[in-house]
N, C-alpha and C. Protein backbone atom coordinates (compact mmCIF):
# COMPACT_ATOMS: atom_id res chain seq x y z
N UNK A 1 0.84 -1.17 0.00
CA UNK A 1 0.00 0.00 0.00
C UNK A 1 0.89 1.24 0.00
N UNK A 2 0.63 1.87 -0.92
CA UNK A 2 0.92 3.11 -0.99
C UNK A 2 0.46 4.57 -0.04
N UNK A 3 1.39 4.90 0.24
CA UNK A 3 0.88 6.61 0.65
C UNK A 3 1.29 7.90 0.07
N UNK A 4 0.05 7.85 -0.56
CA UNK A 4 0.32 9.21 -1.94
C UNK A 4 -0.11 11.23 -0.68
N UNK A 5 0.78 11.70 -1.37
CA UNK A 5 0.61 13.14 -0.37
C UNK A 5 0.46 13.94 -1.63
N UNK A 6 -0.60 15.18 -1.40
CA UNK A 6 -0.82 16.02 -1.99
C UNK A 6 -0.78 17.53 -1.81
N UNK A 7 0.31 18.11 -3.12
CA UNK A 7 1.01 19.76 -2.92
C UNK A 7 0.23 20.43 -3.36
N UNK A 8 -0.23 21.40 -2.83
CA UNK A 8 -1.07 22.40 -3.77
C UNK A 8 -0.23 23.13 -4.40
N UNK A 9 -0.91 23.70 -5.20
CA UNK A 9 -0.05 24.43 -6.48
C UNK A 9 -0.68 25.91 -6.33
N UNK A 10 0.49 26.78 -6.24
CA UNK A 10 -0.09 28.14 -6.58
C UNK A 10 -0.78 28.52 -7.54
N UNK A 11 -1.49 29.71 -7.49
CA UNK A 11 -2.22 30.30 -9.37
C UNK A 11 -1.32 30.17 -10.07
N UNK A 12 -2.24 29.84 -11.46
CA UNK A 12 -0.92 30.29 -12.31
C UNK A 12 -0.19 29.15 -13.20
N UNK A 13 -0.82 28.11 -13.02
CA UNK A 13 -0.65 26.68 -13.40
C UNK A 13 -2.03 26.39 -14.21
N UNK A 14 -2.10 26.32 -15.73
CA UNK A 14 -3.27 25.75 -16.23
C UNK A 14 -2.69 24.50 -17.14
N UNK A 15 -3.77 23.58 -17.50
CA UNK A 15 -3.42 22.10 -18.38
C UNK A 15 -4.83 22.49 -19.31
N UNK A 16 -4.66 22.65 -20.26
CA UNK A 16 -6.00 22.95 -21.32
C UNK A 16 -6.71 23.67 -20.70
N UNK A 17 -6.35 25.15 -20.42
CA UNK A 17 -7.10 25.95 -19.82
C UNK A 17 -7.84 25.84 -18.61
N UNK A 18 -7.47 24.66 -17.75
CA UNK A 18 -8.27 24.15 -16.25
C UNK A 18 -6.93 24.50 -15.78
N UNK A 19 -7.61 25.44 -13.99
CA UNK A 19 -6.29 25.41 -13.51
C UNK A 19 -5.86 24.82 -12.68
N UNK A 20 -4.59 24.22 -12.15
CA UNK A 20 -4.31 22.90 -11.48
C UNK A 20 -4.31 24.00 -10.11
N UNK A 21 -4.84 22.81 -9.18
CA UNK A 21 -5.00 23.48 -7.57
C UNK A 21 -4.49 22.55 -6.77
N UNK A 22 -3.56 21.05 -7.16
CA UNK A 22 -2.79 20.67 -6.62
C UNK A 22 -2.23 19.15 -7.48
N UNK A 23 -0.83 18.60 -6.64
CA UNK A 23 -0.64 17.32 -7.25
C UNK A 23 -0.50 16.33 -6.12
N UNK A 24 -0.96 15.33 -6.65
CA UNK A 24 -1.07 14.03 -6.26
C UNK A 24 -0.06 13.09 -6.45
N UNK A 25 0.80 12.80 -5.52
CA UNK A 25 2.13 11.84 -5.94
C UNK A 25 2.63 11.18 -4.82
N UNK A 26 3.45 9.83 -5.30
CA UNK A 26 3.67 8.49 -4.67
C UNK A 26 5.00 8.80 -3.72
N UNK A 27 5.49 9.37 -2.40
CA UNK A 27 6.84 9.17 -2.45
C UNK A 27 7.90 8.41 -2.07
N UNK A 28 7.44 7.33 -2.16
CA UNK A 28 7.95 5.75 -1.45
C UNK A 28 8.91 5.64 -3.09
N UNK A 29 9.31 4.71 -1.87
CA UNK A 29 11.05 4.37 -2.81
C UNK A 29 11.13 4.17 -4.21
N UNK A 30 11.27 3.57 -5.73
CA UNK A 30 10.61 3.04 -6.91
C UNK A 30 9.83 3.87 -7.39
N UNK A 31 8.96 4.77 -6.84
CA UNK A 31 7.34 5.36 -7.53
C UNK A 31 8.16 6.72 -8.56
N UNK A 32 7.46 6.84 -9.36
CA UNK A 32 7.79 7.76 -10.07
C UNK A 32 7.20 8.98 -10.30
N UNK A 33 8.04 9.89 -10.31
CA UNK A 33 6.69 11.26 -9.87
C UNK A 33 6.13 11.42 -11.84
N UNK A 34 6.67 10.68 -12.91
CA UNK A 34 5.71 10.61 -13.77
C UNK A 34 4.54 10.29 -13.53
N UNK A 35 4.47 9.53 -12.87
CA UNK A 35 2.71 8.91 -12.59
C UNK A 35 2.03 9.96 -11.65
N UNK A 36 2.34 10.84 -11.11
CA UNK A 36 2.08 11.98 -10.47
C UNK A 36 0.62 12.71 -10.70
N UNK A 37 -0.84 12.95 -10.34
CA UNK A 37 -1.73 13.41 -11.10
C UNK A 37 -2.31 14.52 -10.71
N UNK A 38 -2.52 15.40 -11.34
CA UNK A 38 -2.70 17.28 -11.00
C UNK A 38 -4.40 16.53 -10.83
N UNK A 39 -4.73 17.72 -10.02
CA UNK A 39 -6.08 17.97 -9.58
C UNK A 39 -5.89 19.31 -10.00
N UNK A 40 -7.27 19.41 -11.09
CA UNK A 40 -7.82 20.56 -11.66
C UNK A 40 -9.33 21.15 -11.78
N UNK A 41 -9.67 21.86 -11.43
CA UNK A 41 -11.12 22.91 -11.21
C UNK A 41 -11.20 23.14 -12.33
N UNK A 42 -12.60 21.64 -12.91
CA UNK A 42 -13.20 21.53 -14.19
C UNK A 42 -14.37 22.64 -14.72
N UNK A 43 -14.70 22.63 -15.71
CA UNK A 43 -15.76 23.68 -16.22
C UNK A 43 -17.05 24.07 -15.61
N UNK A 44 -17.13 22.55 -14.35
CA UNK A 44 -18.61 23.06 -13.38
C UNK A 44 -17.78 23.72 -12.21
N UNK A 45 -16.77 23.56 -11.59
CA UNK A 45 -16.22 24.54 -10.90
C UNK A 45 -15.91 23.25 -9.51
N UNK A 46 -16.06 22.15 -9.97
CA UNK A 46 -15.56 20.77 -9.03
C UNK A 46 -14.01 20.73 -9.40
N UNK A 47 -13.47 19.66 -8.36
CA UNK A 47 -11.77 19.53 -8.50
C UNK A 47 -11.92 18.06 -8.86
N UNK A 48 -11.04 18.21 -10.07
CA UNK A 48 -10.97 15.97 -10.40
C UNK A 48 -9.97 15.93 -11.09
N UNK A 49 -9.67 14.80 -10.78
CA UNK A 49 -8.66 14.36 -11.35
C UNK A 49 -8.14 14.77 -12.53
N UNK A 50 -6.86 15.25 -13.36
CA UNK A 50 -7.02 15.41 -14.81
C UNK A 50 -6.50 14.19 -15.59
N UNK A 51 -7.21 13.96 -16.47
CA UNK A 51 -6.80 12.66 -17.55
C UNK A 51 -5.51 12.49 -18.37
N UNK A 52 -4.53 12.27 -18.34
CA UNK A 52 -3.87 13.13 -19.49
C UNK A 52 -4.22 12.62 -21.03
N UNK A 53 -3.75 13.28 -21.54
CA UNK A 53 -3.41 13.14 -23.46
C UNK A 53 -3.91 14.55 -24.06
N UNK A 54 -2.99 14.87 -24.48
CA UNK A 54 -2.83 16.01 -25.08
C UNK A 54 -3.17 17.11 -24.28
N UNK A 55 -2.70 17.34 -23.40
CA UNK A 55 -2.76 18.51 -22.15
C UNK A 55 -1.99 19.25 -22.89
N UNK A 56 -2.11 20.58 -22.90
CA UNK A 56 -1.08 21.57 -23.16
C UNK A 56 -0.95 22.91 -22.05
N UNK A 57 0.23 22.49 -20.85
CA UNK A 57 0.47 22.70 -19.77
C UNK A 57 0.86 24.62 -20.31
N UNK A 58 0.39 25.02 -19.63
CA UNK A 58 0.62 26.35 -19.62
C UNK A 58 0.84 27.86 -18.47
N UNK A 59 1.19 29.15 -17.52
CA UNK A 59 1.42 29.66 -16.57
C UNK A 59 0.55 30.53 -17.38
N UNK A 60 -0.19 31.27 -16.02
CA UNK A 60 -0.85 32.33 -16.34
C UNK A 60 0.03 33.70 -16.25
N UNK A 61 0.24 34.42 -17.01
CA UNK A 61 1.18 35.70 -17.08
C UNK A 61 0.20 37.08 -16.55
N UNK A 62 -1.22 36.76 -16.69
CA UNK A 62 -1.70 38.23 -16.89
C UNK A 62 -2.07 38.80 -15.43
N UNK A 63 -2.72 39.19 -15.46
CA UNK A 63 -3.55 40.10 -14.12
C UNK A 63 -4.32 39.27 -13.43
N UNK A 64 -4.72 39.12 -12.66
CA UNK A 64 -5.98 38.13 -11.68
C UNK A 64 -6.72 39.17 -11.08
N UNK A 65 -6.92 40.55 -11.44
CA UNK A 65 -7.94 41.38 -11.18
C UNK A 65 -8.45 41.60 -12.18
């Protein structure tokens, strides 16, 4: 059994325009933080899991006012 711990992520982090509000990862000995999975605040405004394939990871540069 695994014990996965989860970082939140500052603003400023989006994956296809959802923005990631934290990651999910393994840190026991072997695990690889590839397998690692962002939690992102989907289009109803819930946090889930993100799927990958074809994410295009991106930082927000502009204003937040």
């Amino acid at each position: 059994m695994s014990a996965r711990q989860v970082i939140p992520v500052a603003p400023g982090i989006f994956i296809d325009e959802n923005p990631v509000v934290a990651i999910v990862y393994d840190p026991s000995e072997g695990a690889s933080f590839t397998e690692a999975v962002p939690l992102v605040i989907n289009g109803s405004g819930g946090i889930e899991a993100y799927k990958s394939g074809g994410e295009k990871l991106r930082t927000y540069t502009g204003s937040w006012s």
